[in-house]
Protein backbone atom coordinates (compact mmCIF):
# COMPACT_ATOMS: atom_id res chain seq x y z
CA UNK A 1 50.76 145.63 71.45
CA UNK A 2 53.91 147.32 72.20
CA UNK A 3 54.56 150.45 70.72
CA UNK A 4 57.67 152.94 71.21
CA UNK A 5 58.68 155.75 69.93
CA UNK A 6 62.26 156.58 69.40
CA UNK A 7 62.77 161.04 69.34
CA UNK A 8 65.94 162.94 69.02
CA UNK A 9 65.91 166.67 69.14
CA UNK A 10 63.35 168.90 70.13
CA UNK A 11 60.29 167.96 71.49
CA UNK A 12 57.68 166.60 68.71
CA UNK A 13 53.86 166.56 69.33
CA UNK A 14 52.87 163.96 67.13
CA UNK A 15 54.56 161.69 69.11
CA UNK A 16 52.41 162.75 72.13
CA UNK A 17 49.21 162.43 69.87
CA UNK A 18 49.58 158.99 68.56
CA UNK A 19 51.55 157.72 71.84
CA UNK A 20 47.18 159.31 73.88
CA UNK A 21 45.34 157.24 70.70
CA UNK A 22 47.22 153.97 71.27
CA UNK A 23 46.89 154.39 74.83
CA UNK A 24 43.34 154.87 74.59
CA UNK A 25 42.86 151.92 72.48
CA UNK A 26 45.07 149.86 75.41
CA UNK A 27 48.37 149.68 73.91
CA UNK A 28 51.62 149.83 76.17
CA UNK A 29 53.52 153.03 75.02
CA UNK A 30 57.06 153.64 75.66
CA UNK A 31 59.33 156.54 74.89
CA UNK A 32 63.11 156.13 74.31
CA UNK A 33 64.89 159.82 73.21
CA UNK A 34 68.34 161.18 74.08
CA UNK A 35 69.65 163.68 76.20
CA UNK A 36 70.35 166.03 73.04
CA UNK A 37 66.23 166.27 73.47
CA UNK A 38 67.18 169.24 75.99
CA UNK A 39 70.51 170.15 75.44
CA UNK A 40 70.61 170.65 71.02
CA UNK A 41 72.39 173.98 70.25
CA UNK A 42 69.79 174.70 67.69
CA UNK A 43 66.67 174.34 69.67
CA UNK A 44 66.59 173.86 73.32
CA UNK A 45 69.20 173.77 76.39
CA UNK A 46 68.56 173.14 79.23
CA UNK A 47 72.00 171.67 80.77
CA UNK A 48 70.72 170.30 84.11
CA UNK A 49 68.04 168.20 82.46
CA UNK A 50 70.33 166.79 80.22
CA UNK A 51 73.00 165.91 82.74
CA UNK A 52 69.86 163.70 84.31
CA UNK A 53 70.05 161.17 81.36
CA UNK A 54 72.47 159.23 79.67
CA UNK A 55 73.45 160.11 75.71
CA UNK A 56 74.16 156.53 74.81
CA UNK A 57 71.28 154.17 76.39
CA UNK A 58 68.31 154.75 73.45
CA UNK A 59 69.13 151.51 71.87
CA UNK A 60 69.22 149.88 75.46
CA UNK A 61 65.84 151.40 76.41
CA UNK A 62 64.46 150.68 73.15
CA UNK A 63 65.73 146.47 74.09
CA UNK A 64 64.32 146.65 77.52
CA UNK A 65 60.85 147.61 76.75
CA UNK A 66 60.82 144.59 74.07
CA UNK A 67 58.34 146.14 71.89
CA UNK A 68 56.29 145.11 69.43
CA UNK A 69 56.56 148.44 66.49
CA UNK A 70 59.40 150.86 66.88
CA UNK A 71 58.47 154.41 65.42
């Protein structure tokens, strides 16, 4: 099965946790998130990570990895 998991914002463990089980069990595991994941004025910033992804393409990478269960 396909799995991804969509995140915006700060970084969430859970999302690490389940994403190790499923890939344990043998499932592909993607992860699509913005670019506010490192630059969010109420969390984290970290402006030259940011600048390394693009803002608009988490629907796109959520199409491209065709999954199966989107989270």
């Amino acid at each position: 099965m396909r799995v991804i998991f969509v995140a915006l914002g700060m970084e969430q463990l859970a999302i690490g946790q389940l994403g190790a089980i499923l890939r344990r069990e043998g499932h592909q595991v993607g992860l699509a998130f913005s670019r506010h994941l490192f630059d969010d004025r109420y969390f984290l910033c970290i402006p030259g990570l940011a600048r390394l992804f693009d803002d608009d393409d988490v629907v796109g990478q959520v199409v491209r990895f065709r999954p199966d269960v989107v989270c």
